[in-house]
ModelCIF file with pLDDT and N, C-alpha, C, O atoms, coordinates in Angstrom:
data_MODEL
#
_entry.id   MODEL 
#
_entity.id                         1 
_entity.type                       polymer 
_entity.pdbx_number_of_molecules   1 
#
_entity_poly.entity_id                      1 
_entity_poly.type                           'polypeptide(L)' 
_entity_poly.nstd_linkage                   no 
_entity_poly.nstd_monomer                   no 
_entity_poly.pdbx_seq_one_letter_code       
;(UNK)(UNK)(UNK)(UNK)(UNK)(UNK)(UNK)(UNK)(UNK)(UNK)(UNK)(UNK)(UNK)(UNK)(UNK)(UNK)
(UNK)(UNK)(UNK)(UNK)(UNK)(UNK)(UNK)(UNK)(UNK)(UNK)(UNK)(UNK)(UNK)(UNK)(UNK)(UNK)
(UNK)(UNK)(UNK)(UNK)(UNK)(UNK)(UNK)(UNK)(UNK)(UNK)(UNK)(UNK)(UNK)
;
_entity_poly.pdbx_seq_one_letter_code_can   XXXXXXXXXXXXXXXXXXXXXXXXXXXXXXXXXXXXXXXXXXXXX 
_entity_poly.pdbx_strand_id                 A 
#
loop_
_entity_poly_seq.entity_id 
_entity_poly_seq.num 
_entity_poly_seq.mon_id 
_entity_poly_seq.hetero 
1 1  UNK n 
1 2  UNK n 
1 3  UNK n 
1 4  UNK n 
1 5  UNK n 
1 6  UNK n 
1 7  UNK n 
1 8  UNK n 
1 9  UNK n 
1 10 UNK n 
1 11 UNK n 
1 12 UNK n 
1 13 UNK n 
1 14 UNK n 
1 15 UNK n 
1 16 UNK n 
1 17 UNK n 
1 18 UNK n 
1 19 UNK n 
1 20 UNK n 
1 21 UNK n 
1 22 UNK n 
1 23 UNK n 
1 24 UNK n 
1 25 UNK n 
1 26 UNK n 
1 27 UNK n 
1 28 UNK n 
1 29 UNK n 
1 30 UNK n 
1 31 UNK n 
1 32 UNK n 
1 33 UNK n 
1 34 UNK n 
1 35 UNK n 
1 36 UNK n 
1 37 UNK n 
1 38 UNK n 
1 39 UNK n 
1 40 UNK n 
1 41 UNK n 
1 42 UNK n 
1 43 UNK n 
1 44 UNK n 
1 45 UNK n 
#
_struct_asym.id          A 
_struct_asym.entity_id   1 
#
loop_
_ma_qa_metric.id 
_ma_qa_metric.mode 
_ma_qa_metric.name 
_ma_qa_metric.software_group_id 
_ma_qa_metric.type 
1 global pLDDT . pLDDT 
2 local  pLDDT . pLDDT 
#
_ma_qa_metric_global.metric_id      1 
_ma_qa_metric_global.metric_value   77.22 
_ma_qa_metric_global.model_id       1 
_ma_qa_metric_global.ordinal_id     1 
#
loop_
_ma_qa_metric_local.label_asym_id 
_ma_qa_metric_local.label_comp_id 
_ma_qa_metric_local.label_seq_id 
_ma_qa_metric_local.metric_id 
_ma_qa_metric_local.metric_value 
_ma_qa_metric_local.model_id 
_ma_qa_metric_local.ordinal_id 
A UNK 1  2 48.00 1 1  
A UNK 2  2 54.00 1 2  
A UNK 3  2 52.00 1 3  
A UNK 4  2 50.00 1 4  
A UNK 5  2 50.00 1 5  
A UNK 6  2 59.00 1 6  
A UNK 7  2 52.00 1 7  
A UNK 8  2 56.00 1 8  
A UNK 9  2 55.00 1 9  
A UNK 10 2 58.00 1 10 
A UNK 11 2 51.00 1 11 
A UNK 12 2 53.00 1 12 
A UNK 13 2 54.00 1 13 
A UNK 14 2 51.00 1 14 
A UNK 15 2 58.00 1 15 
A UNK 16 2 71.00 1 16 
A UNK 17 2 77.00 1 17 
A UNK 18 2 81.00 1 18 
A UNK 19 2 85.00 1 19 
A UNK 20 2 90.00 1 20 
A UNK 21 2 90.00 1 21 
A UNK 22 2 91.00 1 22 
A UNK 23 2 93.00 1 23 
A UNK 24 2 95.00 1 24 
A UNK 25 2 95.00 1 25 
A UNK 26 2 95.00 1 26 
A UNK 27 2 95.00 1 27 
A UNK 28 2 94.00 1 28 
A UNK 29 2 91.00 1 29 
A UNK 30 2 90.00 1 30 
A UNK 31 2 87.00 1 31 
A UNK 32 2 85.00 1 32 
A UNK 33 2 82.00 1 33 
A UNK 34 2 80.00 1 34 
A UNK 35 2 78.00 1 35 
A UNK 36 2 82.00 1 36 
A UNK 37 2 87.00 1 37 
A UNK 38 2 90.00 1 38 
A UNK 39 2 93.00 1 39 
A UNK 40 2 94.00 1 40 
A UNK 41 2 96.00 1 41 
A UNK 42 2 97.00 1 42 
A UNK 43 2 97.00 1 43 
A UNK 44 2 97.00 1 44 
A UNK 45 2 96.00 1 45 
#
loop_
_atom_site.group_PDB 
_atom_site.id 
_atom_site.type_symbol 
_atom_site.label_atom_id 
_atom_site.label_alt_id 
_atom_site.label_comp_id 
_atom_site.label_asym_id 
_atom_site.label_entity_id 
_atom_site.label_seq_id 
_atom_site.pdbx_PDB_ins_code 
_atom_site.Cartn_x 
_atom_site.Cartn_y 
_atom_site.Cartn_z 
_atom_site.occupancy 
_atom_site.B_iso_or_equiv 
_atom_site.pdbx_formal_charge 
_atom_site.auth_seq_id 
_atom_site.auth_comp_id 
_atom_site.auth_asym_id 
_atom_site.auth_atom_id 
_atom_site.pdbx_PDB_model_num 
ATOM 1   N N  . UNK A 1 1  ? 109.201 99.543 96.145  1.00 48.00 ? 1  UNK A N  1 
ATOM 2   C CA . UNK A 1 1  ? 108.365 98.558 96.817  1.00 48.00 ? 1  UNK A CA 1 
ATOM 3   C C  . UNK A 1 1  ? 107.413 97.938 95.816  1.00 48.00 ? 1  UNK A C  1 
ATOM 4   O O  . UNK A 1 1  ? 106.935 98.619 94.908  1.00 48.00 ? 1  UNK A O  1 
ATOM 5   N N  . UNK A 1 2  ? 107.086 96.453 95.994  1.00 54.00 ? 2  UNK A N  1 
ATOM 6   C CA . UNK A 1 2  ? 106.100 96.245 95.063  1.00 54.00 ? 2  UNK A CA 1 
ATOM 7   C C  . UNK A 1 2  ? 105.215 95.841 95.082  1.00 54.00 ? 2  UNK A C  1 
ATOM 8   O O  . UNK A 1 2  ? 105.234 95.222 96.146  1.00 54.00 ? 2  UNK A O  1 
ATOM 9   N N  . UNK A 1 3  ? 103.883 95.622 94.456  1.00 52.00 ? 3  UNK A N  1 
ATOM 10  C CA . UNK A 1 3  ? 102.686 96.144 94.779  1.00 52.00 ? 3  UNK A CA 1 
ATOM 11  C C  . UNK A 1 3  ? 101.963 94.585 93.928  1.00 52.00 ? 3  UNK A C  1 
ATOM 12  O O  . UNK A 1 3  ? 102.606 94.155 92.970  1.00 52.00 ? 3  UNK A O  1 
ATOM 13  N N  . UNK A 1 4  ? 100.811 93.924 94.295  1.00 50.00 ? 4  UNK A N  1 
ATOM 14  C CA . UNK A 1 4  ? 100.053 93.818 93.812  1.00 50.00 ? 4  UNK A CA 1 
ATOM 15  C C  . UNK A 1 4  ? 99.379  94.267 92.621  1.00 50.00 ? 4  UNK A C  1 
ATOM 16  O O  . UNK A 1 4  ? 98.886  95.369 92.861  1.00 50.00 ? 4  UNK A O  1 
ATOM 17  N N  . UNK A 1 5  ? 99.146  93.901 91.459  1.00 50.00 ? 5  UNK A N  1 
ATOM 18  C CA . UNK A 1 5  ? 98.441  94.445 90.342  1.00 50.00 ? 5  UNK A CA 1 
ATOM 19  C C  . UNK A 1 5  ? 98.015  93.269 89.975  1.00 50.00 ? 5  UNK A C  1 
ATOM 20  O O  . UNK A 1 5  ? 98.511  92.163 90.190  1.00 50.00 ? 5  UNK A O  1 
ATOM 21  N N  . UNK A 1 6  ? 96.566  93.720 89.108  1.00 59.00 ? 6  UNK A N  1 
ATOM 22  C CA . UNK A 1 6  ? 95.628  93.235 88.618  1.00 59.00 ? 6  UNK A CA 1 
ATOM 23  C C  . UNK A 1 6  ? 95.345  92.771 87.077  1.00 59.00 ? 6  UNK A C  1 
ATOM 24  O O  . UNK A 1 6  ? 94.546  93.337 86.331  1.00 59.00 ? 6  UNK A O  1 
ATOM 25  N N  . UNK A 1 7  ? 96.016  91.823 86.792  1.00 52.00 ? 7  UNK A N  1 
ATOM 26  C CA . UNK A 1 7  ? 96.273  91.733 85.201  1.00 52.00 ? 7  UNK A CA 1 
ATOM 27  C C  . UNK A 1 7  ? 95.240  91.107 84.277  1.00 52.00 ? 7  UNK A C  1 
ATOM 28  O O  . UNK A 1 7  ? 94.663  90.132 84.759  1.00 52.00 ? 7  UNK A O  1 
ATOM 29  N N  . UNK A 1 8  ? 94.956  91.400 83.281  1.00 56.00 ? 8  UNK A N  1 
ATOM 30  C CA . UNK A 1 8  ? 93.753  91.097 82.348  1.00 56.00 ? 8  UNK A CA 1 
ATOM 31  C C  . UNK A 1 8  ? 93.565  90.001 82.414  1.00 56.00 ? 8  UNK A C  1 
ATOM 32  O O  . UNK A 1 8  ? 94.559  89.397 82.816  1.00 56.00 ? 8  UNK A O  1 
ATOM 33  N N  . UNK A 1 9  ? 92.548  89.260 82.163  1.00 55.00 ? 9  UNK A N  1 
ATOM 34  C CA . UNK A 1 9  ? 92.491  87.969 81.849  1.00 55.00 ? 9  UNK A CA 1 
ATOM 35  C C  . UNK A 1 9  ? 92.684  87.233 80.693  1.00 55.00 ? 9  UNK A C  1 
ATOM 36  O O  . UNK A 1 9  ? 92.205  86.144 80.377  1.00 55.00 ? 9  UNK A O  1 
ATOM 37  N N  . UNK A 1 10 ? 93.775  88.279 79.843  1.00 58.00 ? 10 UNK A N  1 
ATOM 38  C CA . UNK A 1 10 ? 94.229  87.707 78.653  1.00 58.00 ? 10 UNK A CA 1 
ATOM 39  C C  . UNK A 1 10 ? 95.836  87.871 79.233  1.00 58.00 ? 10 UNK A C  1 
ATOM 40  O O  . UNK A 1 10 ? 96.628  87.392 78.422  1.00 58.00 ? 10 UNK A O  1 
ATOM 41  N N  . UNK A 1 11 ? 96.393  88.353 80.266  1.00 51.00 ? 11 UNK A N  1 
ATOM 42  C CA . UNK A 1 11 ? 97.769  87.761 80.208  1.00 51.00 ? 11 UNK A CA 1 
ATOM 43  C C  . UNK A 1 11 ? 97.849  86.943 81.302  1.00 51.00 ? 11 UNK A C  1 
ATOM 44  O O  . UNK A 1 11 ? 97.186  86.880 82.337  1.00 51.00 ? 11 UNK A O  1 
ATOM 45  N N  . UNK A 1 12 ? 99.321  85.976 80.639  1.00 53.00 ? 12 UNK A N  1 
ATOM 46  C CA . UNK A 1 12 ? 99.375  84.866 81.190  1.00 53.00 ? 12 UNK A CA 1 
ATOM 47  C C  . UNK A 1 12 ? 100.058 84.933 82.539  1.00 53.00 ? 12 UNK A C  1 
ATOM 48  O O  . UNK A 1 12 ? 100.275 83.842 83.066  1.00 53.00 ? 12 UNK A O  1 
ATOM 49  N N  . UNK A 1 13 ? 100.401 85.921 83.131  1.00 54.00 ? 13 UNK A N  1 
ATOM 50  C CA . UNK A 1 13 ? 101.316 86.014 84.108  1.00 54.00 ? 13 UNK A CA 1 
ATOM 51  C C  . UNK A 1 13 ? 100.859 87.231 84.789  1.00 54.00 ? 13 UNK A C  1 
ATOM 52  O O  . UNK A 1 13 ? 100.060 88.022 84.289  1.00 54.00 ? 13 UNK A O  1 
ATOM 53  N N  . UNK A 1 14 ? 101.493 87.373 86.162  1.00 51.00 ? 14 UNK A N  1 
ATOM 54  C CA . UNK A 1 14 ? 101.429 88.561 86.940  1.00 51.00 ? 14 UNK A CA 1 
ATOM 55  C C  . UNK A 1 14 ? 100.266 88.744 88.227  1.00 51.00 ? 14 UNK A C  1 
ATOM 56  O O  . UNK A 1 14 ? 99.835  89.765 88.764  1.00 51.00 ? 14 UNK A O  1 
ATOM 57  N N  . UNK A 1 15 ? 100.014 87.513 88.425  1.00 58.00 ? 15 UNK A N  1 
ATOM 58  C CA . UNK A 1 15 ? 98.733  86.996 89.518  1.00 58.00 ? 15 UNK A CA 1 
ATOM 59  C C  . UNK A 1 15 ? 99.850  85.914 90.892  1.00 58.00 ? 15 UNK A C  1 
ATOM 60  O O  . UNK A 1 15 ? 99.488  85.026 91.664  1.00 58.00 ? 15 UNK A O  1 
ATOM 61  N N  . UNK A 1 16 ? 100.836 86.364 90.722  1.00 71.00 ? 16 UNK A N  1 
ATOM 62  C CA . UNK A 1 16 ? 101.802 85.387 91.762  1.00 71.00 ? 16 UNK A CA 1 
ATOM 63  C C  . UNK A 1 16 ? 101.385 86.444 93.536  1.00 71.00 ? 16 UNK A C  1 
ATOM 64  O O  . UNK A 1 16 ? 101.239 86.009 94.678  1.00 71.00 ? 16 UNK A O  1 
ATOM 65  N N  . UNK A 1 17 ? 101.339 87.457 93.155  1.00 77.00 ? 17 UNK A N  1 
ATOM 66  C CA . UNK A 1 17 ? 101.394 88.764 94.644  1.00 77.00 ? 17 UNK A CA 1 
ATOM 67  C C  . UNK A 1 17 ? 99.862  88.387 94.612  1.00 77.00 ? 17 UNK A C  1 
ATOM 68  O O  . UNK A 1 17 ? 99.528  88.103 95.762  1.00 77.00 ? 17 UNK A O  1 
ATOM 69  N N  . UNK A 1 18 ? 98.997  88.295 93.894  1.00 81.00 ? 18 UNK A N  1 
ATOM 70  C CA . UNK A 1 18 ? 97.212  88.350 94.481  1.00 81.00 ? 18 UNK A CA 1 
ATOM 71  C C  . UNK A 1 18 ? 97.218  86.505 95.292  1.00 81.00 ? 18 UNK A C  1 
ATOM 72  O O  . UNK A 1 18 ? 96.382  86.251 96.160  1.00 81.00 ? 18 UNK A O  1 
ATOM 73  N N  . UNK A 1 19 ? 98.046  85.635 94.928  1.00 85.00 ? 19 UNK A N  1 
ATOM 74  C CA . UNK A 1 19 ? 98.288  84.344 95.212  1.00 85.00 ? 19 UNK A CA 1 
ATOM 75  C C  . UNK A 1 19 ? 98.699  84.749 97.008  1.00 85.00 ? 19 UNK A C  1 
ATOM 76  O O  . UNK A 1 19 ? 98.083  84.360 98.000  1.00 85.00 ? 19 UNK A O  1 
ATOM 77  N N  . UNK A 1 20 ? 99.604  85.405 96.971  1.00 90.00 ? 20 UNK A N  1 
ATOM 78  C CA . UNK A 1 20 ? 100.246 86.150 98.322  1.00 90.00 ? 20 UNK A CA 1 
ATOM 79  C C  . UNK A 1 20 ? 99.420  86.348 99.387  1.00 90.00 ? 20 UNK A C  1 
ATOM 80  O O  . UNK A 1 20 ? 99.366  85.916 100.539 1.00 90.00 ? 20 UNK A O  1 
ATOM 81  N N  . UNK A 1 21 ? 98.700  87.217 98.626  1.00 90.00 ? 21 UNK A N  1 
ATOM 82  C CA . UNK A 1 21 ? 97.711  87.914 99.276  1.00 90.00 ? 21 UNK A CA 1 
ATOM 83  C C  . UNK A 1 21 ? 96.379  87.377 99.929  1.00 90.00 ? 21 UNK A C  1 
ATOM 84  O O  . UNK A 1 21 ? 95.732  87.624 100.946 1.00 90.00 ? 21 UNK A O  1 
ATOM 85  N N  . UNK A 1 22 ? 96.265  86.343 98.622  1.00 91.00 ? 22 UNK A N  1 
ATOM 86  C CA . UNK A 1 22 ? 94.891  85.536 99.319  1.00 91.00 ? 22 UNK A CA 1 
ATOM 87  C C  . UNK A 1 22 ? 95.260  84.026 100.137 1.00 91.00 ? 22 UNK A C  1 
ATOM 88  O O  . UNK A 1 22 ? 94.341  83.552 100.805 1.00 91.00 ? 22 UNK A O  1 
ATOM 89  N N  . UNK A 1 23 ? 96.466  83.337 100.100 1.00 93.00 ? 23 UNK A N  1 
ATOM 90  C CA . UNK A 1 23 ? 97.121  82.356 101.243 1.00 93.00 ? 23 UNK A CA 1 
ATOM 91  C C  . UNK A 1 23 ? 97.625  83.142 102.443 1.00 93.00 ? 23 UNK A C  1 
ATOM 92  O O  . UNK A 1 23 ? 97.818  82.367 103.380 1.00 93.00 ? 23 UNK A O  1 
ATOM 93  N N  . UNK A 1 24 ? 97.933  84.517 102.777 1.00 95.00 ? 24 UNK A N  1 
ATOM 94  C CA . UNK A 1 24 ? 98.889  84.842 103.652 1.00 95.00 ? 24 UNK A CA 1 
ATOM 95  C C  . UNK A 1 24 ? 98.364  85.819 104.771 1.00 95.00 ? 24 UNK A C  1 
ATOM 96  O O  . UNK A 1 24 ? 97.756  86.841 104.452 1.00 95.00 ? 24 UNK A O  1 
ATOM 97  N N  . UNK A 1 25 ? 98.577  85.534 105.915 1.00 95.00 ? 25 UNK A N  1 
ATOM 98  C CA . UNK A 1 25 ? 97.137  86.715 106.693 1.00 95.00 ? 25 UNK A CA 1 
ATOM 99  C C  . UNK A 1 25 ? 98.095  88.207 106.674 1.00 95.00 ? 25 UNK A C  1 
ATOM 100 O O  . UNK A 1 25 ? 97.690  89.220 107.243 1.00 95.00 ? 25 UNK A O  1 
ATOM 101 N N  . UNK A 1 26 ? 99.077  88.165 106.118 1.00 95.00 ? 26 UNK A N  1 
ATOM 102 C CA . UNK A 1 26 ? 99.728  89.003 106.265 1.00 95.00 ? 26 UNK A CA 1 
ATOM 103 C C  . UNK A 1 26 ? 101.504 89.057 105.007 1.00 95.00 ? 26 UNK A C  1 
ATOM 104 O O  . UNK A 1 26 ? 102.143 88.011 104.891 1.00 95.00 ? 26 UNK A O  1 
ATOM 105 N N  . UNK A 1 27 ? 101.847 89.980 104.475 1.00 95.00 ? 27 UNK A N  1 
ATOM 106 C CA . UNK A 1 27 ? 102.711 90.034 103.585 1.00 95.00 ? 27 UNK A CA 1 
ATOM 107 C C  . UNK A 1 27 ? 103.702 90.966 103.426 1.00 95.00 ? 27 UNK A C  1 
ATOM 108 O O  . UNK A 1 27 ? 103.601 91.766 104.356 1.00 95.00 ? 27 UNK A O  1 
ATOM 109 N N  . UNK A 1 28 ? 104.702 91.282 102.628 1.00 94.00 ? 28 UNK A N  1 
ATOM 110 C CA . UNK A 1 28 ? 105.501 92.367 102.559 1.00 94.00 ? 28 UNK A CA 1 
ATOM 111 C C  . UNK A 1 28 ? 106.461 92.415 102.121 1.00 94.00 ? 28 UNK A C  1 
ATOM 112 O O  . UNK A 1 28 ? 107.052 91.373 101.837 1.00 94.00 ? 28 UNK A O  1 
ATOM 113 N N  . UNK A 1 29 ? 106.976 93.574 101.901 1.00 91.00 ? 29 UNK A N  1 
ATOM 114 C CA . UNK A 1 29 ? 108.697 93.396 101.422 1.00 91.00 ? 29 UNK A CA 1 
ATOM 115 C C  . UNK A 1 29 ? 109.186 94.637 102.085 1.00 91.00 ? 29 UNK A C  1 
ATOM 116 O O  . UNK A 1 29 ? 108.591 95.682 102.348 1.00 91.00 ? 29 UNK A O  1 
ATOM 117 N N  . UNK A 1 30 ? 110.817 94.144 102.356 1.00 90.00 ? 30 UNK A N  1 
ATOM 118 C CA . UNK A 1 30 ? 111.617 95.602 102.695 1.00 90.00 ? 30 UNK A CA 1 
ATOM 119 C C  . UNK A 1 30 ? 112.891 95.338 102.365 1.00 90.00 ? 30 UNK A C  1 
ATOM 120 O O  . UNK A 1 30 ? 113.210 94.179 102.100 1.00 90.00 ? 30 UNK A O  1 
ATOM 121 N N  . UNK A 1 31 ? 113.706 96.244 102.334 1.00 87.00 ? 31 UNK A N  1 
ATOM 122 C CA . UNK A 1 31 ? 114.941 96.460 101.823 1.00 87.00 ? 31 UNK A CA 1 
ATOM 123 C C  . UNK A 1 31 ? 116.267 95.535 102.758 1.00 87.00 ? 31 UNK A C  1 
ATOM 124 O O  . UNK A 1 31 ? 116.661 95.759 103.903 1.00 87.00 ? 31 UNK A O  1 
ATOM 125 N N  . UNK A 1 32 ? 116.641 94.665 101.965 1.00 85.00 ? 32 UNK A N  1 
ATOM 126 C CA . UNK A 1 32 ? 117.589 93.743 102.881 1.00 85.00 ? 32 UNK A CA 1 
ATOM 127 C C  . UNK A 1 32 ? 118.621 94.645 103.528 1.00 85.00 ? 32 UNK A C  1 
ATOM 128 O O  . UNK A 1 32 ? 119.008 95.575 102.820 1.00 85.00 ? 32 UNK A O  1 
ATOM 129 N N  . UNK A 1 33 ? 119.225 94.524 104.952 1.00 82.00 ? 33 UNK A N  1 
ATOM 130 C CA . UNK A 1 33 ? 119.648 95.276 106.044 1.00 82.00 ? 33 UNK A CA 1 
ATOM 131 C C  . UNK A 1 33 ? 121.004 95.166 105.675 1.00 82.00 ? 33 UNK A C  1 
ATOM 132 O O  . UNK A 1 33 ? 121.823 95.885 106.247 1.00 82.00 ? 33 UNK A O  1 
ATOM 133 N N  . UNK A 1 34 ? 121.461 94.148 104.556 1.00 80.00 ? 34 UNK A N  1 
ATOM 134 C CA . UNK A 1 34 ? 123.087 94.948 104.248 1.00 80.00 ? 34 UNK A CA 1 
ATOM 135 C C  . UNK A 1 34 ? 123.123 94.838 102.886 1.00 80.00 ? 34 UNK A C  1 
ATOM 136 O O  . UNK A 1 34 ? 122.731 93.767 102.422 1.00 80.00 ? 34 UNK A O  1 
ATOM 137 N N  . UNK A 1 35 ? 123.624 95.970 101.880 1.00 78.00 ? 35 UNK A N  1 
ATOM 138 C CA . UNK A 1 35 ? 123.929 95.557 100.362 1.00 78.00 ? 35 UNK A CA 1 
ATOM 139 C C  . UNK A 1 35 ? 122.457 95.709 99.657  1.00 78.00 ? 35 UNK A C  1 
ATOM 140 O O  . UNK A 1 35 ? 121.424 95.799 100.319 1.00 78.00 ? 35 UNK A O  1 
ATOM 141 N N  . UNK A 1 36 ? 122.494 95.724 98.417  1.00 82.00 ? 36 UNK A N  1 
ATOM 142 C CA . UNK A 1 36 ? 121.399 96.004 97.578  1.00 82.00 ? 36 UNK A CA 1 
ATOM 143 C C  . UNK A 1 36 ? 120.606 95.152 97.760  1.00 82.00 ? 36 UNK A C  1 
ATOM 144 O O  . UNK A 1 36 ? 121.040 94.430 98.658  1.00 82.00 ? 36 UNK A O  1 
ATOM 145 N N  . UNK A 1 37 ? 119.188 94.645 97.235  1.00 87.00 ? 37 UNK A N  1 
ATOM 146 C CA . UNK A 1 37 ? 118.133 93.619 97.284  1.00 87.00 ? 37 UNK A CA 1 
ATOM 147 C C  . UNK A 1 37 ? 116.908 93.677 98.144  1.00 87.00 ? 37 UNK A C  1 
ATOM 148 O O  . UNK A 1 37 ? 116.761 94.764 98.702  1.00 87.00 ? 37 UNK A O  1 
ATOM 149 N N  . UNK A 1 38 ? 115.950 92.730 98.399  1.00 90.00 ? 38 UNK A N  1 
ATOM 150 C CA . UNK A 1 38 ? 114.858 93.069 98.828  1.00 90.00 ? 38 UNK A CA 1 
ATOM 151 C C  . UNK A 1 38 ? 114.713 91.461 99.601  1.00 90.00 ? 38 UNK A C  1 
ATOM 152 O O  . UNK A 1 38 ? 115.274 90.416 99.268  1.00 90.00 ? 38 UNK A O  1 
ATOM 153 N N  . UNK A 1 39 ? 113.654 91.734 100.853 1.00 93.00 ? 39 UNK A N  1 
ATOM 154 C CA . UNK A 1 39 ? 112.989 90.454 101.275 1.00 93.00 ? 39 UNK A CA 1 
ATOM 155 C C  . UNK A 1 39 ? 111.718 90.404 101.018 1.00 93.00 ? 39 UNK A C  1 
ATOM 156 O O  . UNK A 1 39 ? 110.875 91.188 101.453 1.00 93.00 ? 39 UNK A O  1 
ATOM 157 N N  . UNK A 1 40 ? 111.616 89.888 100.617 1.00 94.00 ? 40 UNK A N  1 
ATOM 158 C CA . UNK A 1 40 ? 110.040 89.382 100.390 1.00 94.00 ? 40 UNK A CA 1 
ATOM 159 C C  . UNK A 1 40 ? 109.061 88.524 101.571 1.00 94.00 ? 40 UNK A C  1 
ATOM 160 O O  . UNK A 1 40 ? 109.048 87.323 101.304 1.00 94.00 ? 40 UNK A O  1 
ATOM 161 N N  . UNK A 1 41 ? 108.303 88.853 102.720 1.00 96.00 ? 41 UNK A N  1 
ATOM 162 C CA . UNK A 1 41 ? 107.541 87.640 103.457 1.00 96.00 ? 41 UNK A CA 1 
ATOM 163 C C  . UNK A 1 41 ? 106.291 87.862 103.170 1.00 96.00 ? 41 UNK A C  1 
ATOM 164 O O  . UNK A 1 41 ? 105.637 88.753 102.628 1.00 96.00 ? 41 UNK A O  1 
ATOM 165 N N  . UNK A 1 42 ? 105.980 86.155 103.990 1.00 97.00 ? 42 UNK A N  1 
ATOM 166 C CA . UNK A 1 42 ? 104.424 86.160 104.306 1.00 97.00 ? 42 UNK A CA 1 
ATOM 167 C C  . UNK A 1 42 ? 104.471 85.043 105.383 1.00 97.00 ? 42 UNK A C  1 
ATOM 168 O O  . UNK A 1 42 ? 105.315 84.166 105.569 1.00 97.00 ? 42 UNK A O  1 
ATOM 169 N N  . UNK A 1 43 ? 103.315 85.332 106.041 1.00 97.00 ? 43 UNK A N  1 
ATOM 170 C CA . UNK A 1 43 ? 102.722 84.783 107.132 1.00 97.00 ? 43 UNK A CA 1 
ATOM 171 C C  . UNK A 1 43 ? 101.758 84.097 106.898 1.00 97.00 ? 43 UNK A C  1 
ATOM 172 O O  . UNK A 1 43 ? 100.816 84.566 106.259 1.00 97.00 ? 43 UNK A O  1 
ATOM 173 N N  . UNK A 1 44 ? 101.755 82.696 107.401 1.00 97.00 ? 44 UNK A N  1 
ATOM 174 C CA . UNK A 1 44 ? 100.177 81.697 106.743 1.00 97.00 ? 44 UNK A CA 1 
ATOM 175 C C  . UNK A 1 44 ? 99.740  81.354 108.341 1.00 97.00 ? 44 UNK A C  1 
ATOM 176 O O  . UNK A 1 44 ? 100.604 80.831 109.045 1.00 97.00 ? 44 UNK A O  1 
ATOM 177 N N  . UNK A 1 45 ? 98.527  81.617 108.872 1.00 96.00 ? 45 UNK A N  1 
ATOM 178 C CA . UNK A 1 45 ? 98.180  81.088 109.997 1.00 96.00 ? 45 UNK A CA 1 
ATOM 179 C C  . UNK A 1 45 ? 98.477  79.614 109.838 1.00 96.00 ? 45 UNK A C  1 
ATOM 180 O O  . UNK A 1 45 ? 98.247  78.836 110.764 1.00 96.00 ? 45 UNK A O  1 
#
């Protein structure tokens, strides 16, 4: 599962899930229901 993290303000990347987090009243991922892979949602009021 993957998580939110908090990256320095010297790298250039890895702030896309805190983006998630602060547009979406709600977020997540779970394991797609046939075959390998993942879904990713979010909910925007």
């Amino acid at each position: 599962l993957i998580r939110s993290r908090r990256p320095s303000p010297e790298e250039e990347c890895g702030r896309g899930l805190q983006l998630v987090e602060c547009l979406s009243k709600d977020w997540g991922m779970r394991r797609r229901d046939h075959g390998p892979g993942s879904v990713v949602w979010a909910v925007v009021a």
